[in-house]
PDB file of N, CA and C in Angstrom:
ATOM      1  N   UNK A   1     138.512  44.392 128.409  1.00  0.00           N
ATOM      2  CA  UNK A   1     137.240  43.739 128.197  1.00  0.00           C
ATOM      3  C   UNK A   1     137.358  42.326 128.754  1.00  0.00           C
ATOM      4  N   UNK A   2     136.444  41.578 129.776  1.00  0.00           N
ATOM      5  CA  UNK A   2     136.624  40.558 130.216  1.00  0.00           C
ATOM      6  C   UNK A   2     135.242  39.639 129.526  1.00  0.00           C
ATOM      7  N   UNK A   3     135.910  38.460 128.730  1.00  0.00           N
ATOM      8  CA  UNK A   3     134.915  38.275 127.989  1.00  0.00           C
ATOM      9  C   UNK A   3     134.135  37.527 128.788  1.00  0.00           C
ATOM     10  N   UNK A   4     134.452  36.859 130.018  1.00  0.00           N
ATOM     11  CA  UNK A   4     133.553  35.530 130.418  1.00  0.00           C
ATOM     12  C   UNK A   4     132.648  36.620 131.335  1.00  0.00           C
ATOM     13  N   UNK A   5     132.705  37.433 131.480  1.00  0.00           N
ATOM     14  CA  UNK A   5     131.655  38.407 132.354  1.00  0.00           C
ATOM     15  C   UNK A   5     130.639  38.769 131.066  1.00  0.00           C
ATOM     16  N   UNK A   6     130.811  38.520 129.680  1.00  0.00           N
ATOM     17  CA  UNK A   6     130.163  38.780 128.763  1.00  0.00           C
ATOM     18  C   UNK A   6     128.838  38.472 128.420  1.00  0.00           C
ATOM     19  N   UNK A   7     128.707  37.116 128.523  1.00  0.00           N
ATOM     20  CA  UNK A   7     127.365  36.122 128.381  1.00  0.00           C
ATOM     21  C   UNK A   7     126.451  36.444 129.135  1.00  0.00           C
ATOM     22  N   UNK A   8     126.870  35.948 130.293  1.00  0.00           N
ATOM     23  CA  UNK A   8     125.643  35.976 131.762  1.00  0.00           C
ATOM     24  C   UNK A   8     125.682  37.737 132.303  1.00  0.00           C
ATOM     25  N   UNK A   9     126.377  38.480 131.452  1.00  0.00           N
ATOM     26  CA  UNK A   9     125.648  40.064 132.332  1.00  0.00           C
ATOM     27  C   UNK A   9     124.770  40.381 130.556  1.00  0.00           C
ATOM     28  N   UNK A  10     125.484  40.232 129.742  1.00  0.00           N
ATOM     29  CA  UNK A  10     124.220  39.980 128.430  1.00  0.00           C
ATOM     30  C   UNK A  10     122.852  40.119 129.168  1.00  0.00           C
ATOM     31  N   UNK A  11     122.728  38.615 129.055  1.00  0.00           N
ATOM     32  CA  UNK A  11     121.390  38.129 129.889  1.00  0.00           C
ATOM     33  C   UNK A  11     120.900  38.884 130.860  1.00  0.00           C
ATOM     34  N   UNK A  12     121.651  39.597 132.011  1.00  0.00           N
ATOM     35  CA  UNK A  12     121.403  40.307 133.014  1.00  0.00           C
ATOM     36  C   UNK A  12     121.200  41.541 132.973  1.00  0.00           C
ATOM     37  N   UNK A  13     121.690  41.860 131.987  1.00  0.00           N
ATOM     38  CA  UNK A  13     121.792  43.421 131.466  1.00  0.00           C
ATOM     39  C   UNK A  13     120.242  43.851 130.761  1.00  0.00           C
ATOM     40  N   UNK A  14     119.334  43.322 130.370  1.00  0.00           N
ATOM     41  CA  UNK A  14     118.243  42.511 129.518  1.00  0.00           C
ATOM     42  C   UNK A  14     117.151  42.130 130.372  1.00  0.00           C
ATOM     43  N   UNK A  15     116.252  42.614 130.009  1.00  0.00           N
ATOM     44  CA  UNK A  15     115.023  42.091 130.901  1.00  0.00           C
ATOM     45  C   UNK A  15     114.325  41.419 129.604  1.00  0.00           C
ATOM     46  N   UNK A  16     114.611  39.970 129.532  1.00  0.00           N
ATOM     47  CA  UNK A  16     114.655  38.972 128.526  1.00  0.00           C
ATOM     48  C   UNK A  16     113.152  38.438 128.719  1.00  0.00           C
ATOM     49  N   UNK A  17     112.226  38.342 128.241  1.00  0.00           N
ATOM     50  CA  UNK A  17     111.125  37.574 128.271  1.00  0.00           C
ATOM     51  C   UNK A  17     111.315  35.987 128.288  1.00  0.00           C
ATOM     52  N   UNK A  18     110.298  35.284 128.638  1.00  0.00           N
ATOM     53  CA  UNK A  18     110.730  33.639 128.721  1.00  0.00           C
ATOM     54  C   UNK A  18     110.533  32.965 127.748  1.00  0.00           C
ATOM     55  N   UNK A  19     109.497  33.896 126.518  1.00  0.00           N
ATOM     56  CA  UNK A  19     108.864  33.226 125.447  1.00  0.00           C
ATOM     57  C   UNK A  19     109.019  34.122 124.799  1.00  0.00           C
ATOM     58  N   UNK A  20     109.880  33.159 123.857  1.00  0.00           N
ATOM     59  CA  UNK A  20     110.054  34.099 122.188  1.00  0.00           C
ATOM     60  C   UNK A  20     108.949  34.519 121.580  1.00  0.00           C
ATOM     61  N   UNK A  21     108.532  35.334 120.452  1.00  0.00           N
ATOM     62  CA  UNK A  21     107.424  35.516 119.800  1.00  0.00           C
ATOM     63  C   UNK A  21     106.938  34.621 118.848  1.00  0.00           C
ATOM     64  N   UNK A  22     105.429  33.910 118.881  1.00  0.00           N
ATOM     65  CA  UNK A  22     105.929  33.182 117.983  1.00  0.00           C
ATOM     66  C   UNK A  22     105.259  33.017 117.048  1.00  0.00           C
ATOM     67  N   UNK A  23     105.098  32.313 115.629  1.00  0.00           N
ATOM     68  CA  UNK A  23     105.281  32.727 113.778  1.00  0.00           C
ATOM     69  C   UNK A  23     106.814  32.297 113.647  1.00  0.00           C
ATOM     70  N   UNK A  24     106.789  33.138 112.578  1.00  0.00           N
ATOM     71  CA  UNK A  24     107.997  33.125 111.668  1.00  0.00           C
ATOM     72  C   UNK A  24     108.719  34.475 112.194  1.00  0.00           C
ATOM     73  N   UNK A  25     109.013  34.955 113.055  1.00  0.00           N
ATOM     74  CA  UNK A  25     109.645  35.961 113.161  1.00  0.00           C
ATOM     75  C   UNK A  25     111.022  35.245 112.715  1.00  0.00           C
ATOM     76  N   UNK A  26     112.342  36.785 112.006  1.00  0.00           N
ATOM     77  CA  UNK A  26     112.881  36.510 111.805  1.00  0.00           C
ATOM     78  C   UNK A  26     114.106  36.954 113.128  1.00  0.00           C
ATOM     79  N   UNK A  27     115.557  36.272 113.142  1.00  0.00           N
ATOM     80  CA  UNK A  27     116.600  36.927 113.788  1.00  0.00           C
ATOM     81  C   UNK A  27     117.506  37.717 113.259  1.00  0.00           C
ATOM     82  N   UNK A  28     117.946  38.909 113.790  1.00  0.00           N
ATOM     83  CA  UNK A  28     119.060  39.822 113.136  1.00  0.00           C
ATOM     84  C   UNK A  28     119.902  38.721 113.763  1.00  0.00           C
ATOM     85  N   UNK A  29     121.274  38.502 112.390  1.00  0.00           N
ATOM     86  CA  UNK A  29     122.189  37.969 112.511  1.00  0.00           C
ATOM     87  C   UNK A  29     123.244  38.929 112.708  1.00  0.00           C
ATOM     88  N   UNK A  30     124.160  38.465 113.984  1.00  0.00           N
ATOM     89  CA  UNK A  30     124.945  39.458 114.088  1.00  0.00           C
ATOM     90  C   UNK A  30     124.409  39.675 115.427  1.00  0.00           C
ATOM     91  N   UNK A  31     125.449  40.973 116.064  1.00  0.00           N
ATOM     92  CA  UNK A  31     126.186  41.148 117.266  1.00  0.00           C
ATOM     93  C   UNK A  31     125.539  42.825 117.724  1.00  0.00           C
ATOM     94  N   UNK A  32     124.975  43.118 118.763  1.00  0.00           N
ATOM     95  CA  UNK A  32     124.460  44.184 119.338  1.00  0.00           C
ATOM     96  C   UNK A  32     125.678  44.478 120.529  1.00  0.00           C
ATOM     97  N   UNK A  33     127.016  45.285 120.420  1.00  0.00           N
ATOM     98  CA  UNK A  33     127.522  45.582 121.570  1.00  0.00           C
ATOM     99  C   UNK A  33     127.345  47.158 122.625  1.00  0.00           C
ATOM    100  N   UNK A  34     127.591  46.699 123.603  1.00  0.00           N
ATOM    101  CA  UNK A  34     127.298  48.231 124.399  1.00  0.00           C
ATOM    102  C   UNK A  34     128.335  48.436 125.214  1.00  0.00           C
ATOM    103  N   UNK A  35     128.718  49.466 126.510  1.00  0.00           N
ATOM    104  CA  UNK A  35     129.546  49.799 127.265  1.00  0.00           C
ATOM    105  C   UNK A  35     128.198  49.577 128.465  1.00  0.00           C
ATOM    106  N   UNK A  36     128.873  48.719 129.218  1.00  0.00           N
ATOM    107  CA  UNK A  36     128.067  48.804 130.853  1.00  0.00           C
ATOM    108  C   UNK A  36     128.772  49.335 131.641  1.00  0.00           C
ATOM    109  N   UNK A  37     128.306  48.771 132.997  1.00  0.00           N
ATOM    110  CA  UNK A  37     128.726  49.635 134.281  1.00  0.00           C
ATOM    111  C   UNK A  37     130.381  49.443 134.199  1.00  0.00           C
ATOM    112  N   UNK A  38     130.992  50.275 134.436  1.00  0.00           N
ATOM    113  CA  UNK A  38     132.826  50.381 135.087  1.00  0.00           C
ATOM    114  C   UNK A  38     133.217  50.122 133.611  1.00  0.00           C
ATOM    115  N   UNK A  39     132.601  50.343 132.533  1.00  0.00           N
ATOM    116  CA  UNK A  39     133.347  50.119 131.285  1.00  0.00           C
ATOM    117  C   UNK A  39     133.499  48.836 130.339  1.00  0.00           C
ATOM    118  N   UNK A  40     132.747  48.087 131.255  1.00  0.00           N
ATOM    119  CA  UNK A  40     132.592  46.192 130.503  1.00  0.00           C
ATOM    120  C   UNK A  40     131.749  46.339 129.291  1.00  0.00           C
ATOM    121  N   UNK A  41     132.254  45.828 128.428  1.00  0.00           N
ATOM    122  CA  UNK A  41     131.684  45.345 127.163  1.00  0.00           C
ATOM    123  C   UNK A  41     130.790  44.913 127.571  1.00  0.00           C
ATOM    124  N   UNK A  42     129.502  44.464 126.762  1.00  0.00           N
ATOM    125  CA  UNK A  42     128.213  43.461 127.044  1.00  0.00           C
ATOM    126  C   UNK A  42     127.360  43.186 125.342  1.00  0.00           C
ATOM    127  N   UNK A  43     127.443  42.274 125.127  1.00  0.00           N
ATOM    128  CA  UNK A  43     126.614  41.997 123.721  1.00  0.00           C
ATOM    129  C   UNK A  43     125.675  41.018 124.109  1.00  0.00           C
ATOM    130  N   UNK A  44     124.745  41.334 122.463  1.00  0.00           N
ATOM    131  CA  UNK A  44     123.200  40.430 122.432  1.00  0.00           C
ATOM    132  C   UNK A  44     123.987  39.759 121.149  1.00  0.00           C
ATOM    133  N   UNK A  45     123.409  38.905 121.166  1.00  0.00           N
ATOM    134  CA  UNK A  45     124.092  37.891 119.798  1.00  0.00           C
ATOM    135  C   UNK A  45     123.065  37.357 119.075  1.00  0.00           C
ATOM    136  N   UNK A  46     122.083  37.529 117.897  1.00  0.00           N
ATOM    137  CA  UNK A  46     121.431  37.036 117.120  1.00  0.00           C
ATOM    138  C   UNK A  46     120.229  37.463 117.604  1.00  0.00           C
ATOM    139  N   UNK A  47     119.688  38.789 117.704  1.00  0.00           N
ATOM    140  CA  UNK A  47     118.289  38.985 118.692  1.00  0.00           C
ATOM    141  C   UNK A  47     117.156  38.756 117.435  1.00  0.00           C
ATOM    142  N   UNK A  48     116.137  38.148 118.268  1.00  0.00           N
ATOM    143  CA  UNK A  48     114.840  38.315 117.367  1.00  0.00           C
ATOM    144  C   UNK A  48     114.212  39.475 116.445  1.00  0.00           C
ATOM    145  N   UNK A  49     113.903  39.828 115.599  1.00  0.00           N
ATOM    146  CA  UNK A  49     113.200  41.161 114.844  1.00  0.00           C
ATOM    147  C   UNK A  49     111.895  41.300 115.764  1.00  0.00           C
ATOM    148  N   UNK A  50     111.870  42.680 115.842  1.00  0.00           N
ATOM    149  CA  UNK A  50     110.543  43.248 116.191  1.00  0.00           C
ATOM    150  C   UNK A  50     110.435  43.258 117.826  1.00  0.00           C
ATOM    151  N   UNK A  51     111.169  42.695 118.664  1.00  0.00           N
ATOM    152  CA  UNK A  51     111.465  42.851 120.106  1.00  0.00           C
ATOM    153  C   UNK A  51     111.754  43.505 120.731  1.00  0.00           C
ATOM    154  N   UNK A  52     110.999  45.102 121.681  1.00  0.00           N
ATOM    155  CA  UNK A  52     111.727  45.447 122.655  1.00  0.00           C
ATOM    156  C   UNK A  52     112.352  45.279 123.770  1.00  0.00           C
ATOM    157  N   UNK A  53     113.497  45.527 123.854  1.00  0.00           N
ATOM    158  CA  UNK A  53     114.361  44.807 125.241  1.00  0.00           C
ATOM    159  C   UNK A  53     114.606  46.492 126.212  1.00  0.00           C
ATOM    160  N   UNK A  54     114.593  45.807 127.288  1.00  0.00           N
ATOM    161  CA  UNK A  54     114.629  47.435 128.132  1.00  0.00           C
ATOM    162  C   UNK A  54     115.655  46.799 129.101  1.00  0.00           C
ATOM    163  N   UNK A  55     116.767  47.751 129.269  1.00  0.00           N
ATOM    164  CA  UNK A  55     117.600  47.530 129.958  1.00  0.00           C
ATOM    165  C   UNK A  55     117.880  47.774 131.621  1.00  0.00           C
ATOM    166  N   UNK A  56     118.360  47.438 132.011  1.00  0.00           N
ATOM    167  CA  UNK A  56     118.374  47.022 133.723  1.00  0.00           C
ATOM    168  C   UNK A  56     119.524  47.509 133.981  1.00  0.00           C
ATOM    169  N   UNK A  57     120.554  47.966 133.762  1.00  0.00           N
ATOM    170  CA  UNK A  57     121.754  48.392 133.758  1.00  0.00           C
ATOM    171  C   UNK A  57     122.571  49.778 132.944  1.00  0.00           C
ATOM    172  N   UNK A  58     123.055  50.472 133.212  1.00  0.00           N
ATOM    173  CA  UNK A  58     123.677  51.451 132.588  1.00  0.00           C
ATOM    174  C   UNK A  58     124.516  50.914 131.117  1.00  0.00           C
ATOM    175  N   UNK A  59     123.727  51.827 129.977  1.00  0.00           N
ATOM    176  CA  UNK A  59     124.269  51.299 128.722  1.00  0.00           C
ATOM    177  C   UNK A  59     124.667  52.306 127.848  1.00  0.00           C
ATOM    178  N   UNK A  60     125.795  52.489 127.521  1.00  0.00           N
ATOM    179  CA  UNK A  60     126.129  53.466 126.222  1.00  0.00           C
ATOM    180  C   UNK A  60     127.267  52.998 125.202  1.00  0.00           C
ATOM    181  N   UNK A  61     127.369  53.672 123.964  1.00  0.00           N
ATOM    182  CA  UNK A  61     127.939  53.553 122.635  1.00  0.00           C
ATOM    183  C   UNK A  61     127.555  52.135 122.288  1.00  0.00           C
ATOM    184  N   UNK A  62     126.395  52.013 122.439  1.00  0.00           N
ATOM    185  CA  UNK A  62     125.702  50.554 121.418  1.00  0.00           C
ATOM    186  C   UNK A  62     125.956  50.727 120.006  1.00  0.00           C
ATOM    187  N   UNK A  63     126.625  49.859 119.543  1.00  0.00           N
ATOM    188  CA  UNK A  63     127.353  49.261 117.970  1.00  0.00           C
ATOM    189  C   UNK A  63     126.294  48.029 117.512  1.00  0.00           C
ATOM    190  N   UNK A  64     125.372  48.497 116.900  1.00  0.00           N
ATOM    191  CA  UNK A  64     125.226  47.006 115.540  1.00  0.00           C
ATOM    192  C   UNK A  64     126.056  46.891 114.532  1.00  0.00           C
ATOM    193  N   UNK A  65     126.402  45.566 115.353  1.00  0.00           N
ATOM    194  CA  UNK A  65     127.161  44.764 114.077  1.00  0.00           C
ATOM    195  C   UNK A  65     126.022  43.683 113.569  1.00  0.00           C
ATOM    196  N   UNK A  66     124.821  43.581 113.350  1.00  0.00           N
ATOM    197  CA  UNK A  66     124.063  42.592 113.099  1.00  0.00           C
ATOM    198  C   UNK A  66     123.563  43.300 111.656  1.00  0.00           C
ATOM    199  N   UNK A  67     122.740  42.393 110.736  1.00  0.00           N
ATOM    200  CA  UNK A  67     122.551  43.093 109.196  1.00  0.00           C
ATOM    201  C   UNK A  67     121.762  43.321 109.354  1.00  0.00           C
ATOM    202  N   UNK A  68     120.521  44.169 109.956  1.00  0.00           N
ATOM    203  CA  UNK A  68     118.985  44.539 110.019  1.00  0.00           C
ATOM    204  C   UNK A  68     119.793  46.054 111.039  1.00  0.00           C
ATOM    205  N   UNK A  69     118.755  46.926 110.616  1.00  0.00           N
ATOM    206  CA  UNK A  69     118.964  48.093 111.275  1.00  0.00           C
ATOM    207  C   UNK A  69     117.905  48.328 112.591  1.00  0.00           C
ATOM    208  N   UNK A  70     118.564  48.861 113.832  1.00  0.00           N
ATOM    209  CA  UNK A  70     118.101  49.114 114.419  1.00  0.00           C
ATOM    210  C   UNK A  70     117.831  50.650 115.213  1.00  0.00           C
ATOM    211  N   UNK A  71     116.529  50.681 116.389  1.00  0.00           N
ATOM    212  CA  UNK A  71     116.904  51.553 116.917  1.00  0.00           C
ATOM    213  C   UNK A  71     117.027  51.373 118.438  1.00  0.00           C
ATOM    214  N   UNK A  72     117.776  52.355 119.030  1.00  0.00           N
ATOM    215  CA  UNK A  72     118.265  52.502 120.415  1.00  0.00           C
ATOM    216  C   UNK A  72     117.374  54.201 120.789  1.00  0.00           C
ATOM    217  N   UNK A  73     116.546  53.607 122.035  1.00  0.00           N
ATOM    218  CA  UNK A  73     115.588  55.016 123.422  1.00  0.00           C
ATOM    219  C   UNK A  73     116.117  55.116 124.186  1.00  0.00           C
ATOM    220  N   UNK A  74     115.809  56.227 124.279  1.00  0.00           N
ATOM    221  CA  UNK A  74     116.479  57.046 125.584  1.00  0.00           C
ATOM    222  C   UNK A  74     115.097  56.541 127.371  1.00  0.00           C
ATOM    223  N   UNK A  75     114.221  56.221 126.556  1.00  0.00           N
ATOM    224  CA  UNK A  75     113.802  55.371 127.932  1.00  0.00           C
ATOM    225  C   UNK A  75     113.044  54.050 127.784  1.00  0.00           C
ATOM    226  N   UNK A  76     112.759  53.581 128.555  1.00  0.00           N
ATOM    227  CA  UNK A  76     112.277  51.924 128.320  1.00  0.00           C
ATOM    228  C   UNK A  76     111.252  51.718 127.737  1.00  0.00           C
ATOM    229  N   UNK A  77     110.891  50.944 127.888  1.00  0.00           N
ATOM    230  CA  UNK A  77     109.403  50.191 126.776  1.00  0.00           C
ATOM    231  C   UNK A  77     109.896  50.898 125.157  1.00  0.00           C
ATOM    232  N   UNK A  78     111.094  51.392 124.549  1.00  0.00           N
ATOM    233  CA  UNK A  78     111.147  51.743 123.536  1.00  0.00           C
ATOM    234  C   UNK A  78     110.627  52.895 122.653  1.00  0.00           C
ATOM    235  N   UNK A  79     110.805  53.770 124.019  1.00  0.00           N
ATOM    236  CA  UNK A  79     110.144  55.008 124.405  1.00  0.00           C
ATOM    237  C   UNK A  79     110.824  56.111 124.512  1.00  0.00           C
ATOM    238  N   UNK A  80     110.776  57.110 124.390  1.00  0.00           N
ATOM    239  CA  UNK A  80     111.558  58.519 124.380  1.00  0.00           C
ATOM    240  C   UNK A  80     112.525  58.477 123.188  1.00  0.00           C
ATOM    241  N   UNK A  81     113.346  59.397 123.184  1.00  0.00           N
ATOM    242  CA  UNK A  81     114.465  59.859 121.835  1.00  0.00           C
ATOM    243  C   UNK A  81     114.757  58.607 121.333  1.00  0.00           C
ATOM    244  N   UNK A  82     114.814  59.015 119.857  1.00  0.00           N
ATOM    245  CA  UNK A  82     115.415  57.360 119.161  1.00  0.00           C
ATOM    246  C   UNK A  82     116.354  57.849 118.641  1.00  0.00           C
ATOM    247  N   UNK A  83     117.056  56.915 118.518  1.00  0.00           N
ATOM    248  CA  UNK A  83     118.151  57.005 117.680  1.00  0.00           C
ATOM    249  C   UNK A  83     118.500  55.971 116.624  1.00  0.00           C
ATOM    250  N   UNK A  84     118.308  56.208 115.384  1.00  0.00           N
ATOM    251  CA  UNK A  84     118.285  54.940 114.378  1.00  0.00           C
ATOM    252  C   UNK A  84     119.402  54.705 113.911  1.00  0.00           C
ATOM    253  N   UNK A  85     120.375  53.097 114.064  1.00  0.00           N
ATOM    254  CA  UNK A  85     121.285  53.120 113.924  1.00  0.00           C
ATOM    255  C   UNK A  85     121.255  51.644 112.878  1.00  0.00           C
ATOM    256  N   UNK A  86     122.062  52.007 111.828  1.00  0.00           N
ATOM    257  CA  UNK A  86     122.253  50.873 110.253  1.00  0.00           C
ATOM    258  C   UNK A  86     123.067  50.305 110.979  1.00  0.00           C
ATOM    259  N   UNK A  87     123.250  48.858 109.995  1.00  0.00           N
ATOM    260  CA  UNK A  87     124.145  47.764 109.993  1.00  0.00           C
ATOM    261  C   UNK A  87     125.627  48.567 110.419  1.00  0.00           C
ATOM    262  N   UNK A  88     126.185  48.479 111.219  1.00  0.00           N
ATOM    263  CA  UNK A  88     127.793  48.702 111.679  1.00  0.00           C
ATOM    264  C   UNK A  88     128.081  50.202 111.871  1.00  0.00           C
ATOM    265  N   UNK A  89     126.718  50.736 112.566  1.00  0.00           N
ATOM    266  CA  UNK A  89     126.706  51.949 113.031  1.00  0.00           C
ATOM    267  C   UNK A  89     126.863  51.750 114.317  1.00  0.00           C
ATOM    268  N   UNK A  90     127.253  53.331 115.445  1.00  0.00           N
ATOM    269  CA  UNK A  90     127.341  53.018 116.778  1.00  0.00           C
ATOM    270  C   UNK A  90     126.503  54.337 117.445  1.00  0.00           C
ATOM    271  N   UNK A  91     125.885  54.227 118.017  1.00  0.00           N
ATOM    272  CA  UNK A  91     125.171  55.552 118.925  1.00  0.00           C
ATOM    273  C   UNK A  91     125.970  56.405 119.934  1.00  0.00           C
ATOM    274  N   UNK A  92     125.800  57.638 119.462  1.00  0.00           N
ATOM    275  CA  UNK A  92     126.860  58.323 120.388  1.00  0.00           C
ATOM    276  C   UNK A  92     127.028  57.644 121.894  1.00  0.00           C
ATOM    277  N   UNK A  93     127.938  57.838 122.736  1.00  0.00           N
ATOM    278  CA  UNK A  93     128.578  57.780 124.209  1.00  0.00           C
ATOM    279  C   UNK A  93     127.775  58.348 124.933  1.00  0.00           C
ATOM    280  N   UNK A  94     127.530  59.536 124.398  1.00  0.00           N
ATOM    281  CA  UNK A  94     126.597  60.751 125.451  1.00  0.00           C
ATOM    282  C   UNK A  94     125.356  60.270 125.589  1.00  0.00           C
ATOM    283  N   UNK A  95     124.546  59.065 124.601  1.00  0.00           N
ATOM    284  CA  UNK A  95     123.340  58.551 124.874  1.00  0.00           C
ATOM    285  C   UNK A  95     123.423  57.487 125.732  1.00  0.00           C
ATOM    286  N   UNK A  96     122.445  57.768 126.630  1.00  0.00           N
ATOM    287  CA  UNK A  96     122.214  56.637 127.614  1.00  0.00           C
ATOM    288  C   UNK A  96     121.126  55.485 127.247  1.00  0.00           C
ATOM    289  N   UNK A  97     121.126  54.477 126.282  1.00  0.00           N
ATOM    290  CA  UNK A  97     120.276  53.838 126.546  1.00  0.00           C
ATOM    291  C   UNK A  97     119.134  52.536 127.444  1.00  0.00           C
ATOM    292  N   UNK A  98     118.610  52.866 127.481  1.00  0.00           N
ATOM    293  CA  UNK A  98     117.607  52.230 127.635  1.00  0.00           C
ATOM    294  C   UNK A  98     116.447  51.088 127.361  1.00  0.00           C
ATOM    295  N   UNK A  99     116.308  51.562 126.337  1.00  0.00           N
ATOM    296  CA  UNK A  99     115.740  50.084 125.315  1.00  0.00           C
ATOM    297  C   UNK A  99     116.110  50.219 124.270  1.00  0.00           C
ATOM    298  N   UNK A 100     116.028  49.354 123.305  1.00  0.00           N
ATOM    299  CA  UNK A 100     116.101  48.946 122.167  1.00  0.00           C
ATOM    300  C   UNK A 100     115.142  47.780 120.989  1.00  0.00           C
ATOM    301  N   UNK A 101     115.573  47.815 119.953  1.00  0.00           N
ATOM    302  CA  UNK A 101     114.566  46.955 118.852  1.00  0.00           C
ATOM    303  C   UNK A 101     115.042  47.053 117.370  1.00  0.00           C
ATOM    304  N   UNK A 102     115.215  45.790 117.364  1.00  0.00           N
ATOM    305  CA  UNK A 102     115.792  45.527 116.157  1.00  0.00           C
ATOM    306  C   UNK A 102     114.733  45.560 115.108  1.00  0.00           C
ATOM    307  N   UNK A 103     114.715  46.223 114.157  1.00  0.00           N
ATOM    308  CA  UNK A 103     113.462  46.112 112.837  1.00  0.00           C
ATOM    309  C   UNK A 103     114.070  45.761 111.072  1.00  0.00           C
ATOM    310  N   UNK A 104     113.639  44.393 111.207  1.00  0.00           N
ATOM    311  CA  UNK A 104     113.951  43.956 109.445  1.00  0.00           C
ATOM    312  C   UNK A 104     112.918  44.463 108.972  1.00  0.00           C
ATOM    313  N   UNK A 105     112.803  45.834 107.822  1.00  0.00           N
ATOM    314  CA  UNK A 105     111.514  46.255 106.950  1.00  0.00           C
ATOM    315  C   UNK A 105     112.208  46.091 105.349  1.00  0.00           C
TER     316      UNK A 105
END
């Protein structure tokens, strides 16, 4: 795992909007990791609640480690198969995701 490739493919990995949502939304605290391309680690670190993020890059065995449960699609906009994964759960390997969204209910 090379961590300094970590941050900036994060970001890259992420089709990140420029403007947060804004109110009071809250942040899952805690760590969203995945497997990218050639096997590199890649994490989100503290993501907003209620945000879909759609990914730009090949992503599998996404782990929340953050305390709000989330789910992980099998295609973008947070769309197709879900898979709902609790606090310090990981989504199978064999799923390819795509987007994701963190939900505090």
């Amino acid at each position: 795992m090379h961590t300094r490739h970590v941050v900036g493919a994060a970001l890259g990995g992420l089709l990140l909007a420029l403007t947060l949502p804004t109110g009071s939304a809250e942040a899952a605290k805690g760590t969203f990791i995945w497997e990218g391309p050639k096997g590199h680690a890649y994490y989100l670190q503290n993501p907003p609640d209620g945000k879909c993020y759609s990914m730009n890059q090949e992503a599998r065995a996404g782990r929340n480690q953050t305390d709000v449960p989330m789910v992980v699609y099998t295609e973008k906009n947070c769309k197709g198969k879900a898979y709902h994964l609790a606090p310090d759960q990981q989504a199978p390997r064999s799923v390819l995701i795509k987007s994701l969204i963190f939900n505090r209910r």
